[in-house]
PDB file of N, CA and C in Angstrom:
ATOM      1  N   UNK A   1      -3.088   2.713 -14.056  1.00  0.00           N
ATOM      2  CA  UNK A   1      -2.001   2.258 -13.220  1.00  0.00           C
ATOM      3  C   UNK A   1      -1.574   3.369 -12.256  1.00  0.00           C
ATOM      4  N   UNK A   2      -1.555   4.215 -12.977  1.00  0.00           N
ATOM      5  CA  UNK A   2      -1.069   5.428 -12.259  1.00  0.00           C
ATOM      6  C   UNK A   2      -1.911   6.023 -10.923  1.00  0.00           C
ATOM      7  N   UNK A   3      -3.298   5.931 -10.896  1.00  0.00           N
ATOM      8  CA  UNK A   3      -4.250   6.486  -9.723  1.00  0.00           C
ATOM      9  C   UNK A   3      -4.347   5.141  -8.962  1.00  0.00           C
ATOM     10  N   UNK A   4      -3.904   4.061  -9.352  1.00  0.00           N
ATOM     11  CA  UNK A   4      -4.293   2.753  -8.489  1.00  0.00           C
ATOM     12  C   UNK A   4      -3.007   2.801  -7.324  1.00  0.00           C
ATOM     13  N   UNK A   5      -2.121   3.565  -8.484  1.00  0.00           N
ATOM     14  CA  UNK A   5      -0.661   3.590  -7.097  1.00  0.00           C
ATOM     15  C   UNK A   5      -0.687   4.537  -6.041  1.00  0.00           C
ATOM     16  N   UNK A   6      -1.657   5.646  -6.622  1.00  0.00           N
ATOM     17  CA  UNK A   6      -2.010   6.948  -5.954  1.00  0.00           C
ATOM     18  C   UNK A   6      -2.571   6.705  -4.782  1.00  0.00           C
ATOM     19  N   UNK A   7      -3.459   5.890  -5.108  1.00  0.00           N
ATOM     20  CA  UNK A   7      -4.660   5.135  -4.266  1.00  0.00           C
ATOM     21  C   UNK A   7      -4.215   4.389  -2.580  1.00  0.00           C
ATOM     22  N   UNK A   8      -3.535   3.691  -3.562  1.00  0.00           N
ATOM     23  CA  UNK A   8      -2.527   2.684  -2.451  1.00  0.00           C
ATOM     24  C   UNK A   8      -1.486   3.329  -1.769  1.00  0.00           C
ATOM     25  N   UNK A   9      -0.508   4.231  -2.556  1.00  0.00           N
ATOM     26  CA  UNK A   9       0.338   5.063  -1.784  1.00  0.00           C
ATOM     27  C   UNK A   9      -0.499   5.757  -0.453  1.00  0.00           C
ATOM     28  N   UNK A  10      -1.307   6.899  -0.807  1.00  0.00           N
ATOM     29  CA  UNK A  10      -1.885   7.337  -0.040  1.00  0.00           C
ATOM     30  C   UNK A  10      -2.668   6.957   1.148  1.00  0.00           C
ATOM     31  N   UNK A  11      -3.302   5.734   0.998  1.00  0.00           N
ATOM     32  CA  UNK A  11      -3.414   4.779   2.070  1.00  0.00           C
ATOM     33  C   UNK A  11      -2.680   4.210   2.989  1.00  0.00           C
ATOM     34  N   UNK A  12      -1.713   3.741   2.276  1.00  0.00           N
ATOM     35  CA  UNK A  12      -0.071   3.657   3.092  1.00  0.00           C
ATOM     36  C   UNK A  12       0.425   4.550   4.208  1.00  0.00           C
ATOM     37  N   UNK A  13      -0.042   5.668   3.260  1.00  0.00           N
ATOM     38  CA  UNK A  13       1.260   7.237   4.326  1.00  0.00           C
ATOM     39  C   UNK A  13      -0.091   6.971   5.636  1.00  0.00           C
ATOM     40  N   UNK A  14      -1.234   7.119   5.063  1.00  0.00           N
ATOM     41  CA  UNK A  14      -2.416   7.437   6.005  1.00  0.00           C
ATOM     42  C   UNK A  14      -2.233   5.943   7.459  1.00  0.00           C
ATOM     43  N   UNK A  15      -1.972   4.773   6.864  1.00  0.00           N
ATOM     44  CA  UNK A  15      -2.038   4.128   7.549  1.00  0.00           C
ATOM     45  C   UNK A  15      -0.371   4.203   8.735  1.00  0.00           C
ATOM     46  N   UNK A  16       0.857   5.148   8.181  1.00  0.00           N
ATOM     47  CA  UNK A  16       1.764   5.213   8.475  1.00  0.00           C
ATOM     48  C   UNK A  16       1.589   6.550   9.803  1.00  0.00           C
ATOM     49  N   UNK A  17       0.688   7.187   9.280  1.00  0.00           N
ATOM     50  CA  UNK A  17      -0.123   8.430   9.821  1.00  0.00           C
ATOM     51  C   UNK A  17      -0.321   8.105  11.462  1.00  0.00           C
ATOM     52  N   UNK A  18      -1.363   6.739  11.328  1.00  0.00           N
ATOM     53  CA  UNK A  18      -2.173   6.430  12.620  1.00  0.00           C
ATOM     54  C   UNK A  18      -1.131   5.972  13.146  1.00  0.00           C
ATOM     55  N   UNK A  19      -0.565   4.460  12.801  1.00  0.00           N
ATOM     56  CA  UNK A  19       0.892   3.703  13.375  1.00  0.00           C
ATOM     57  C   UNK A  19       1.876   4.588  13.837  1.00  0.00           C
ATOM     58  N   UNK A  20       2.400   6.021  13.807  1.00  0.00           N
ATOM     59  CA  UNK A  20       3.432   6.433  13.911  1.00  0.00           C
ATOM     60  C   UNK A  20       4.132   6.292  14.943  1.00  0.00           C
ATOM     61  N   UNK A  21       3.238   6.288  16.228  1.00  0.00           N
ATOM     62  CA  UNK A  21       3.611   5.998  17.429  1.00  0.00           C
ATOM     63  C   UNK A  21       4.140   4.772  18.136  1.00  0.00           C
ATOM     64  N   UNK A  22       3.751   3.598  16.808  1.00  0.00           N
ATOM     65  CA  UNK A  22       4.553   2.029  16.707  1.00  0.00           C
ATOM     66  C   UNK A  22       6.088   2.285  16.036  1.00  0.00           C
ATOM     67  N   UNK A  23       5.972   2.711  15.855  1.00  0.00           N
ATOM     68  CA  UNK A  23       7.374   3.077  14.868  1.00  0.00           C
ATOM     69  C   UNK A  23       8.134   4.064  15.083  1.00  0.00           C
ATOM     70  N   UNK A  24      10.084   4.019  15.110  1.00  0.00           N
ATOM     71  CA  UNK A  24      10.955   4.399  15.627  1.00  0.00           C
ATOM     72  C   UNK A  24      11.172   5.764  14.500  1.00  0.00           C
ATOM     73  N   UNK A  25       9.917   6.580  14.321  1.00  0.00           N
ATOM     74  CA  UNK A  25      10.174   7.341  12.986  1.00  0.00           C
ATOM     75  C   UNK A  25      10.211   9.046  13.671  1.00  0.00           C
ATOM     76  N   UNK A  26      11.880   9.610  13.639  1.00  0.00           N
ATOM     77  CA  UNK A  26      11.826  10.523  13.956  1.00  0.00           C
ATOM     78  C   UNK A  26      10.602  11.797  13.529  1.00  0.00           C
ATOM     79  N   UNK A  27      10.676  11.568  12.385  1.00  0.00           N
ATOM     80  CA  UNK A  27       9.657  12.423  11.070  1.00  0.00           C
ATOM     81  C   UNK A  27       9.418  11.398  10.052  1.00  0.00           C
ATOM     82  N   UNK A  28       8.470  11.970   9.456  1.00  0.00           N
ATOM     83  CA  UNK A  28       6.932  10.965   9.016  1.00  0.00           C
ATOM     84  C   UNK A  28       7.890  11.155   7.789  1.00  0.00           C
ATOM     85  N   UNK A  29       8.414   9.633   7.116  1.00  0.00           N
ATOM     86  CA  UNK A  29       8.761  10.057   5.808  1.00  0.00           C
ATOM     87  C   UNK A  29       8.245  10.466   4.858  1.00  0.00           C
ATOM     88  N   UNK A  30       9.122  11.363   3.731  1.00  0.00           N
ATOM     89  CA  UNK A  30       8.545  12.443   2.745  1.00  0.00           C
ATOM     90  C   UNK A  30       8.319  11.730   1.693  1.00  0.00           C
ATOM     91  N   UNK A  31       9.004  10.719   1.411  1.00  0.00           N
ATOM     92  CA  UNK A  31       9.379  10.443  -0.438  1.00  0.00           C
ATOM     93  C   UNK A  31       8.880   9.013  -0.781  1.00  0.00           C
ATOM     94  N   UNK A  32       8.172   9.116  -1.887  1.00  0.00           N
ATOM     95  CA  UNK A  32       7.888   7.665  -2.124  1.00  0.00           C
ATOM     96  C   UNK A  32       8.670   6.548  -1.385  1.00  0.00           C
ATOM     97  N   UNK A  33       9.736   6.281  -1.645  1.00  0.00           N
ATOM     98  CA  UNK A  33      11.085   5.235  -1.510  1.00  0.00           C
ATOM     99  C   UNK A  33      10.463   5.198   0.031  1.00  0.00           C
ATOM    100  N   UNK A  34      10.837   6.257   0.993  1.00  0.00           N
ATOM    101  CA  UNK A  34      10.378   6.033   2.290  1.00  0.00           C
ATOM    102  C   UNK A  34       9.412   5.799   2.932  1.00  0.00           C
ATOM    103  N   UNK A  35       8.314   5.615   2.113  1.00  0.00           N
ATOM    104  CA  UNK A  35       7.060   5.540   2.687  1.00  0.00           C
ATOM    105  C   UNK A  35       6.916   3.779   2.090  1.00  0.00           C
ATOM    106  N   UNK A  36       7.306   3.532   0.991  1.00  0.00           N
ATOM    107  CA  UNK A  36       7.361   2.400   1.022  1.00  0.00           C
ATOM    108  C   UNK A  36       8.111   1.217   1.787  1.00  0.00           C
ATOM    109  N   UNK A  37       9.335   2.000   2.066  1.00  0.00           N
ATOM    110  CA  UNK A  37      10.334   1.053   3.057  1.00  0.00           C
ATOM    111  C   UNK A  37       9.343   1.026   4.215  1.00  0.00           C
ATOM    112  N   UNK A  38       9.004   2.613   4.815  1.00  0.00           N
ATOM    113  CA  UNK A  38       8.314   2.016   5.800  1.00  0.00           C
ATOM    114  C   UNK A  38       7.386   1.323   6.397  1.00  0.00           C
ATOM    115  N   UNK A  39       6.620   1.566   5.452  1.00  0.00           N
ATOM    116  CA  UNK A  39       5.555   0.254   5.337  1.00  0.00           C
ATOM    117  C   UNK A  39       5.393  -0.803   5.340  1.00  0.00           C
ATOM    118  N   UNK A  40       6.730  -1.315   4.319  1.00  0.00           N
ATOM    119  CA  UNK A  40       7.209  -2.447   4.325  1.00  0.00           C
ATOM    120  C   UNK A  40       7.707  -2.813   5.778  1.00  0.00           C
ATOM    121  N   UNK A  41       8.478  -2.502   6.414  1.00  0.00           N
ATOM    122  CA  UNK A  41       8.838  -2.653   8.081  1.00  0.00           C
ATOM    123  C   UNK A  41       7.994  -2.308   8.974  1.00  0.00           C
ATOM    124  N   UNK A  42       7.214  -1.921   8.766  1.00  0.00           N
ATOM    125  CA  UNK A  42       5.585  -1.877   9.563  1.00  0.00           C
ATOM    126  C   UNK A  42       4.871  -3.392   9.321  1.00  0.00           C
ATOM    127  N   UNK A  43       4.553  -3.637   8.314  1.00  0.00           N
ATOM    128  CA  UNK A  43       3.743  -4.771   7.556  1.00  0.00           C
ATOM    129  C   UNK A  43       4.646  -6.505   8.522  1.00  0.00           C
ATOM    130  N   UNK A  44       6.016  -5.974   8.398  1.00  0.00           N
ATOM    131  CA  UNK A  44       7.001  -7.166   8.795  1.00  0.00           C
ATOM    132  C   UNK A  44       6.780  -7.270   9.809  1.00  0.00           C
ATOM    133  N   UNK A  45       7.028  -6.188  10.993  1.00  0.00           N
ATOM    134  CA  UNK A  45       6.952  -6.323  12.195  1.00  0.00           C
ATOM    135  C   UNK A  45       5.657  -6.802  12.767  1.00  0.00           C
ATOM    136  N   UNK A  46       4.626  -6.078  12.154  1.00  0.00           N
ATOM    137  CA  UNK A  46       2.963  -6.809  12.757  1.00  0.00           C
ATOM    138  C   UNK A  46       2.803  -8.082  12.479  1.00  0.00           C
ATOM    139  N   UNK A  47       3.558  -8.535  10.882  1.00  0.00           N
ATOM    140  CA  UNK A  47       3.083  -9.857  10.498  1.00  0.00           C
ATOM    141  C   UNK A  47       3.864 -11.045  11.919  1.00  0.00           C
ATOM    142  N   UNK A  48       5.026 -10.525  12.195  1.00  0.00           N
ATOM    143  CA  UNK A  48       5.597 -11.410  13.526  1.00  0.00           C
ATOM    144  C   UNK A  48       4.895 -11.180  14.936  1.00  0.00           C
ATOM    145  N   UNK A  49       4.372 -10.144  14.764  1.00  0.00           N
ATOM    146  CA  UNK A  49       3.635  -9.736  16.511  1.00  0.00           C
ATOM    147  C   UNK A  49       1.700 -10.453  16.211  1.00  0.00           C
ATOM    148  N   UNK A  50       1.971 -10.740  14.969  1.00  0.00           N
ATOM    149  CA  UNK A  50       0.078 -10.990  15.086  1.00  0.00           C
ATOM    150  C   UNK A  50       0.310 -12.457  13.835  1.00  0.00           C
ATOM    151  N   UNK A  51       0.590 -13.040  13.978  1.00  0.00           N
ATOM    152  CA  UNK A  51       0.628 -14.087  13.270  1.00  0.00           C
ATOM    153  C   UNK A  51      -0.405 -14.658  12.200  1.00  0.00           C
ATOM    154  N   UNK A  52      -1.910 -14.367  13.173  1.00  0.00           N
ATOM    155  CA  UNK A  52      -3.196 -14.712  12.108  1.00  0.00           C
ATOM    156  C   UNK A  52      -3.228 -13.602  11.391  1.00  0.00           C
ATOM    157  N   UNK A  53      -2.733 -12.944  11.271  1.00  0.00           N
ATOM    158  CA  UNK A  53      -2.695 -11.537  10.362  1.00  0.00           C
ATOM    159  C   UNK A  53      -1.590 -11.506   9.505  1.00  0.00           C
ATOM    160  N   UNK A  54      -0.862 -12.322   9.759  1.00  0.00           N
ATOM    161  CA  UNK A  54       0.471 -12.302   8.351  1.00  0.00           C
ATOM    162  C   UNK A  54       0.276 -11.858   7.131  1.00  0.00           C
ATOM    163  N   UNK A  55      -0.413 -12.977   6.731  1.00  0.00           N
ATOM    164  CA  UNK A  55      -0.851 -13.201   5.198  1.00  0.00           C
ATOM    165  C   UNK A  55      -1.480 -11.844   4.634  1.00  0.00           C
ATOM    166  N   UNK A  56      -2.659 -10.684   5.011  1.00  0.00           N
ATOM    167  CA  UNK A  56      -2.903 -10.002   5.334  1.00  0.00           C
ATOM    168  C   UNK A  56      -1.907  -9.154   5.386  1.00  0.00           C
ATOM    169  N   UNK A  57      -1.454  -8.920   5.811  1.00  0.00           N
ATOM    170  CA  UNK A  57      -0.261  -8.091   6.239  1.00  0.00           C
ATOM    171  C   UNK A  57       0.819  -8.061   5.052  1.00  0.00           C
ATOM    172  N   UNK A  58       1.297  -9.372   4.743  1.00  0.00           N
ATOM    173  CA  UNK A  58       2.457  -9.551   3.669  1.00  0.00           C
ATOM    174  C   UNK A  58       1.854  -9.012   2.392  1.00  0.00           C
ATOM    175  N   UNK A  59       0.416  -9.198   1.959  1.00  0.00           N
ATOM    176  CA  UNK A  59      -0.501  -8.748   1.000  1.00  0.00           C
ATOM    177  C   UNK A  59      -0.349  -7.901   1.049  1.00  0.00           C
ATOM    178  N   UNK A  60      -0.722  -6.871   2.081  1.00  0.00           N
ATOM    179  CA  UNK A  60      -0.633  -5.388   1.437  1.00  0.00           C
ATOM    180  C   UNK A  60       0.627  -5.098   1.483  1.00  0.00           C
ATOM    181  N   UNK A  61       1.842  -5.308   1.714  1.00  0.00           N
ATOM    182  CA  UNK A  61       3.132  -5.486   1.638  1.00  0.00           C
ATOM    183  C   UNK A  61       3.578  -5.225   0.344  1.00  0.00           C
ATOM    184  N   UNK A  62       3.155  -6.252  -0.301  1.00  0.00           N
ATOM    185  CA  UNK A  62       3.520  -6.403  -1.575  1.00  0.00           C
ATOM    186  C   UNK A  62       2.695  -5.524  -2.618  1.00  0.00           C
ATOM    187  N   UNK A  63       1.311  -5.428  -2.438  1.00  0.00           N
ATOM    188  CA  UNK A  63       0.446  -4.553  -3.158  1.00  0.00           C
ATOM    189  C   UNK A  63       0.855  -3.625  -3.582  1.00  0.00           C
ATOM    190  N   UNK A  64       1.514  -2.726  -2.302  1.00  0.00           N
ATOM    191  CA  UNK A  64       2.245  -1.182  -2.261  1.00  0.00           C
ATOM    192  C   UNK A  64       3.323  -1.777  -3.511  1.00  0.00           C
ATOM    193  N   UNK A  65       3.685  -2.631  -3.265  1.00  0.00           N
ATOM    194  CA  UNK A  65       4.796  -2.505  -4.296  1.00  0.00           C
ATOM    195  C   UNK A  65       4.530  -2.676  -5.714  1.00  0.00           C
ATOM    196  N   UNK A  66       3.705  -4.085  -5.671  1.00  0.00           N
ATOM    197  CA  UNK A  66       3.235  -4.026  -7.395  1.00  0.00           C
ATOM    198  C   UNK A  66       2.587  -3.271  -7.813  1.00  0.00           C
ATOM    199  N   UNK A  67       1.867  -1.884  -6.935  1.00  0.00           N
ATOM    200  CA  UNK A  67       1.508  -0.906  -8.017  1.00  0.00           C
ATOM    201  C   UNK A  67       2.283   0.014  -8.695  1.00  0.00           C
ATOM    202  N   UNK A  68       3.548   0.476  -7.472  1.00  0.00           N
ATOM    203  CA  UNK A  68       4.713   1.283  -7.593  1.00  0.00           C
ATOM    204  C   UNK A  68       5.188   0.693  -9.235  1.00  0.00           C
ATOM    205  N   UNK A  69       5.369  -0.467  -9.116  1.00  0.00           N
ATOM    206  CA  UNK A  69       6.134  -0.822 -10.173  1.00  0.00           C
ATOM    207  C   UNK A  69       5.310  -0.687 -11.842  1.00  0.00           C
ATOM    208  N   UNK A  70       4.221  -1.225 -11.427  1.00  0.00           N
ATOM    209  CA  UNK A  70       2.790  -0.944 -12.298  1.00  0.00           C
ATOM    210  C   UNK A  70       2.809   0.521 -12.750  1.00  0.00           C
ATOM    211  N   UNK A  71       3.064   1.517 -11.951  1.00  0.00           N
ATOM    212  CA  UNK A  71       3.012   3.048 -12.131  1.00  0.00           C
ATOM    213  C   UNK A  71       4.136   3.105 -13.088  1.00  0.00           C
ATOM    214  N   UNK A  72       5.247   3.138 -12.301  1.00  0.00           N
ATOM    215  CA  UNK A  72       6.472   2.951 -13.025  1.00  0.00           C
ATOM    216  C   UNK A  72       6.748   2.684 -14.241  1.00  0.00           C
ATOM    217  N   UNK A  73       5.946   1.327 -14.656  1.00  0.00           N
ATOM    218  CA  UNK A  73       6.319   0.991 -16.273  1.00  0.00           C
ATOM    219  C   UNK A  73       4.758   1.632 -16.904  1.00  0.00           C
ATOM    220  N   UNK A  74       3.824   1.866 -16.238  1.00  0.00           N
ATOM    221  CA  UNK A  74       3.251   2.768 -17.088  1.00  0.00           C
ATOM    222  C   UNK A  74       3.545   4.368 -17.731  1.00  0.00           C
ATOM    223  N   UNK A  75       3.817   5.249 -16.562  1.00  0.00           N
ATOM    224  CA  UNK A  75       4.800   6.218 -16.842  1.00  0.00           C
ATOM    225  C   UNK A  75       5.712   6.504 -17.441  1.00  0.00           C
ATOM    226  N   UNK A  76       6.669   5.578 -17.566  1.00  0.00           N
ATOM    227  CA  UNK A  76       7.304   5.049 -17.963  1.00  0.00           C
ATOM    228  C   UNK A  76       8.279   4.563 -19.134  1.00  0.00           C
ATOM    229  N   UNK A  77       7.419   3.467 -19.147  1.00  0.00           N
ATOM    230  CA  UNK A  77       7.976   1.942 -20.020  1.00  0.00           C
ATOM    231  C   UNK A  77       6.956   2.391 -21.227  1.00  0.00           C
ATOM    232  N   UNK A  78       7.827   1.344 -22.459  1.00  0.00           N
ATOM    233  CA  UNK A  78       6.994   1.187 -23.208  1.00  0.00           C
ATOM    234  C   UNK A  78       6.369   0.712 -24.041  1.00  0.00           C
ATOM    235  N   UNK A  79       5.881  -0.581 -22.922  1.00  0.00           N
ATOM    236  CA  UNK A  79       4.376  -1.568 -23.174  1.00  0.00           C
ATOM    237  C   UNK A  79       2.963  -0.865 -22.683  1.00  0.00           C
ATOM    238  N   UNK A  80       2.133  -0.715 -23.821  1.00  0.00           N
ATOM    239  CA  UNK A  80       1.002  -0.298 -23.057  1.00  0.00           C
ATOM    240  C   UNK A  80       0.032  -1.110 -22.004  1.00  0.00           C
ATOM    241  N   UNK A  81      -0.839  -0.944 -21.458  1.00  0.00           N
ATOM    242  CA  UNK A  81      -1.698  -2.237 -20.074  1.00  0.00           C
ATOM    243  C   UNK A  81      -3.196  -2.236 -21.244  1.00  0.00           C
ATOM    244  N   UNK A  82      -3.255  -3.369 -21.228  1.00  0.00           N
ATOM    245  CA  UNK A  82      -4.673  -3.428 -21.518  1.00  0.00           C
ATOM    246  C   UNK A  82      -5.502  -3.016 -20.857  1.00  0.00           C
ATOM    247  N   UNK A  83      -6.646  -3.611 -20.980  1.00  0.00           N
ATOM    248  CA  UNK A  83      -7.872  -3.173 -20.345  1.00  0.00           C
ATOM    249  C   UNK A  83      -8.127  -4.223 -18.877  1.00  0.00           C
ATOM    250  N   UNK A  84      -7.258  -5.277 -19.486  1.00  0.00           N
ATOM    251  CA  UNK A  84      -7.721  -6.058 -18.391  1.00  0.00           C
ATOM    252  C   UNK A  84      -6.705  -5.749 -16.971  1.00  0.00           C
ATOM    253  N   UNK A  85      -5.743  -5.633 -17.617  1.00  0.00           N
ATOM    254  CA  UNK A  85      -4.724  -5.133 -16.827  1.00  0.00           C
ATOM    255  C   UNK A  85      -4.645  -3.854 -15.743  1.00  0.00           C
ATOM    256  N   UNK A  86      -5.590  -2.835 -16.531  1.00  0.00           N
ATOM    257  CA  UNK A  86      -6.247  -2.417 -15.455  1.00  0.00           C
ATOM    258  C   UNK A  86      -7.301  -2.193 -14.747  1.00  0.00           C
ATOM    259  N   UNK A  87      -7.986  -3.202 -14.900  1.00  0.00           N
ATOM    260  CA  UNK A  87      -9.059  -4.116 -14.089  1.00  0.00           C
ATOM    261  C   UNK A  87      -8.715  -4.297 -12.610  1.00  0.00           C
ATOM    262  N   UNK A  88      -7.047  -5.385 -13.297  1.00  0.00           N
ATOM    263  CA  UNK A  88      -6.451  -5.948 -11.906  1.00  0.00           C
ATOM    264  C   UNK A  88      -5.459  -4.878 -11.435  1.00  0.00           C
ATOM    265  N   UNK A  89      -5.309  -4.331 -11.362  1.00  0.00           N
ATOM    266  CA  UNK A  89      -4.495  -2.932 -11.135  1.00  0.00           C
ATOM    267  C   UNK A  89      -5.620  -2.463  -9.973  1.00  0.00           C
ATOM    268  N   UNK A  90      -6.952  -1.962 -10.332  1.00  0.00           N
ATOM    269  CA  UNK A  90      -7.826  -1.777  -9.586  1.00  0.00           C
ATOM    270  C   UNK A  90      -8.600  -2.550  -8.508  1.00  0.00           C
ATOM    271  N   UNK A  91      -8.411  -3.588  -8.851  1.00  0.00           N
ATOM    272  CA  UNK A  91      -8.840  -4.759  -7.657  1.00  0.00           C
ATOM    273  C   UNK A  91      -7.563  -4.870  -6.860  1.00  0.00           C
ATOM    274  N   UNK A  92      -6.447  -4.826  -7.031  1.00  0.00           N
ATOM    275  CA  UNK A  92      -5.429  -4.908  -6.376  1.00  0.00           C
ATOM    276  C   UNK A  92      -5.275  -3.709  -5.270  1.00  0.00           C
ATOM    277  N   UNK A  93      -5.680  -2.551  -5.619  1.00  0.00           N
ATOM    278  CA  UNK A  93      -5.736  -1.323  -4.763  1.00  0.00           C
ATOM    279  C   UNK A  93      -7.376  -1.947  -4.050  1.00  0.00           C
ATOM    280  N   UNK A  94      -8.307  -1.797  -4.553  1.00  0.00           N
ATOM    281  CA  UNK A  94      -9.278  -2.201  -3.462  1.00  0.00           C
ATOM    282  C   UNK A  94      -8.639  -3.473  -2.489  1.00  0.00           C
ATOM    283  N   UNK A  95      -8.405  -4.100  -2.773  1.00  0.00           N
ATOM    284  CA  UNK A  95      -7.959  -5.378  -1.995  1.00  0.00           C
ATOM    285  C   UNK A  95      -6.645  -4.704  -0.941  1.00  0.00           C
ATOM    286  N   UNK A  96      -5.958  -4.049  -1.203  1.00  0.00           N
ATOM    287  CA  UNK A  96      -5.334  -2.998  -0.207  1.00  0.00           C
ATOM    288  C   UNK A  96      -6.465  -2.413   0.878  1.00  0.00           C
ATOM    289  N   UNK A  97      -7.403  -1.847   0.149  1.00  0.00           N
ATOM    290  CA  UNK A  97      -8.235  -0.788   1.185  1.00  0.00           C
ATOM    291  C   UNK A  97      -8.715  -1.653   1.927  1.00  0.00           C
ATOM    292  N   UNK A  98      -9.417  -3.234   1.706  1.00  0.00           N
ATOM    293  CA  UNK A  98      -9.630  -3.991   2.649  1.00  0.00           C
ATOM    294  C   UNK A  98      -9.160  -4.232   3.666  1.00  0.00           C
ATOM    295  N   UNK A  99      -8.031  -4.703   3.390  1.00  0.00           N
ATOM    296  CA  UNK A  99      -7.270  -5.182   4.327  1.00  0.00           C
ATOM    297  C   UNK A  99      -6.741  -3.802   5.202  1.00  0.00           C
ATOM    298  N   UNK A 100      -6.608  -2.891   4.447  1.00  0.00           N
ATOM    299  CA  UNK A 100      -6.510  -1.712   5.615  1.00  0.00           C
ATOM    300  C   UNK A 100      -7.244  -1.029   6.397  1.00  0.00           C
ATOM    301  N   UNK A 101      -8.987  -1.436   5.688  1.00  0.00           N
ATOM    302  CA  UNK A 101     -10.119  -1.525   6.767  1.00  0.00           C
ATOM    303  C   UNK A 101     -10.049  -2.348   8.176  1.00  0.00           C
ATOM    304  N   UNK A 102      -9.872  -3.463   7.815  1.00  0.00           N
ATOM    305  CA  UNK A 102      -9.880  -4.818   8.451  1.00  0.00           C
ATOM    306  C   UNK A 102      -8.859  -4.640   9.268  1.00  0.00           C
ATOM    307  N   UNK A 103      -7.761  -4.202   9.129  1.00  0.00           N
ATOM    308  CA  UNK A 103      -6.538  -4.105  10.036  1.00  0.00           C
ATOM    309  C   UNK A 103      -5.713  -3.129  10.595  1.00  0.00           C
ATOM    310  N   UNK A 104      -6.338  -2.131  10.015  1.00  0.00           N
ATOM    311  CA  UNK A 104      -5.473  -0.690  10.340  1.00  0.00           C
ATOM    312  C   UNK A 104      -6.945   0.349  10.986  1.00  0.00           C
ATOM    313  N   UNK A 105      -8.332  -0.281  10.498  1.00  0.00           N
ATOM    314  CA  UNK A 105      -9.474   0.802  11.049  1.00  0.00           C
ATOM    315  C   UNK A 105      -9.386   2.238   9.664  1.00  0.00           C
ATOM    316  N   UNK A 106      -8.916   1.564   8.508  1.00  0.00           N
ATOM    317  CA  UNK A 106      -9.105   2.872   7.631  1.00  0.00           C
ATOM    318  C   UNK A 106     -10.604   2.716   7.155  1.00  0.00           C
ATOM    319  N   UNK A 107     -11.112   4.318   7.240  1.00  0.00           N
ATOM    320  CA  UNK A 107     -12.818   4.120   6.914  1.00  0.00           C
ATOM    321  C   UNK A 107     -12.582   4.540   5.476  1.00  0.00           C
ATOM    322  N   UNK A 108     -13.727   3.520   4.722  1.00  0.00           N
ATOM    323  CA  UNK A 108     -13.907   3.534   3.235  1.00  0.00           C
ATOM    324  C   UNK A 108     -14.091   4.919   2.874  1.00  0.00           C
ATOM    325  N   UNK A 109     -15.315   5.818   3.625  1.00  0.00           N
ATOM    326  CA  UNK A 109     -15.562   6.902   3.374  1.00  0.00           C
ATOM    327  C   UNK A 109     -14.622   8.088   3.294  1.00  0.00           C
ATOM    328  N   UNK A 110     -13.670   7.609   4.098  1.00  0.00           N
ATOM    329  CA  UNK A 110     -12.181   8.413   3.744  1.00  0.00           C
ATOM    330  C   UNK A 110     -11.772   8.588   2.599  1.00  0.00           C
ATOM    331  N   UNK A 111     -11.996   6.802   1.576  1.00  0.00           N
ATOM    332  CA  UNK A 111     -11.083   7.012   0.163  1.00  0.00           C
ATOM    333  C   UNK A 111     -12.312   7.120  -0.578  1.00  0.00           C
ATOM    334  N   UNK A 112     -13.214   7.974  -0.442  1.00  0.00           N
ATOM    335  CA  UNK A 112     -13.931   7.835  -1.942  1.00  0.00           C
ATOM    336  C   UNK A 112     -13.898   8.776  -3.294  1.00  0.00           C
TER     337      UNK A 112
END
């Protein structure tokens, strides 16, 4: 749970990286919390300026978040994740990198 959020976080800032110049961001936020808000208001704003891209867009939206939270109660909490659980933990971060191939121009060879 924990490297799947790593995964996805870091993709995030990176994709927050290229966008910066779309966005009213004095300085590149530092802290989890902010990199997720901003993302999240990145993700919102494109999903209204590009419409066939919403869905897409709202996806990795949310991704960022259900891993955060995934991290969170793994770190955490204390229920352990099965195996399968982090299966989908891991398909959930690839399914991020897609869509941030597909829509942001992040190269795979970047995250390997």
């Amino acid at each position: 749970m924990h490297a799947a959020y790593y995964a996805v976080y870091h993709a995030a800032t990176a994709i927050l990286l290229t966008k910066r110049g779309d966005l009213t961001l004095t300085a590149m936020p530092s802290n989890h919390a902010e990199i997720r808000h901003h993302f999240s208001a990145l993700v919102q704003r494109l999903a209204i300026e590009n419409p066939a891209e919403a869905d897409d867009l709202r996806e990795a939206g949310a991704i960022l978040l259900e891993r955060y939270a995934a991290r969170q109660e793994g770190d955490y909490g204390a229920a352990p994740f099965s195996g399968d659980d982090v299966k989908q933990s891991v398909a959930r971060a690839r399914r991020f990198f897609e869509i941030g191939r597909k829509l942001f121009g992040l190269n795979r060879a970047d995250f390997k």
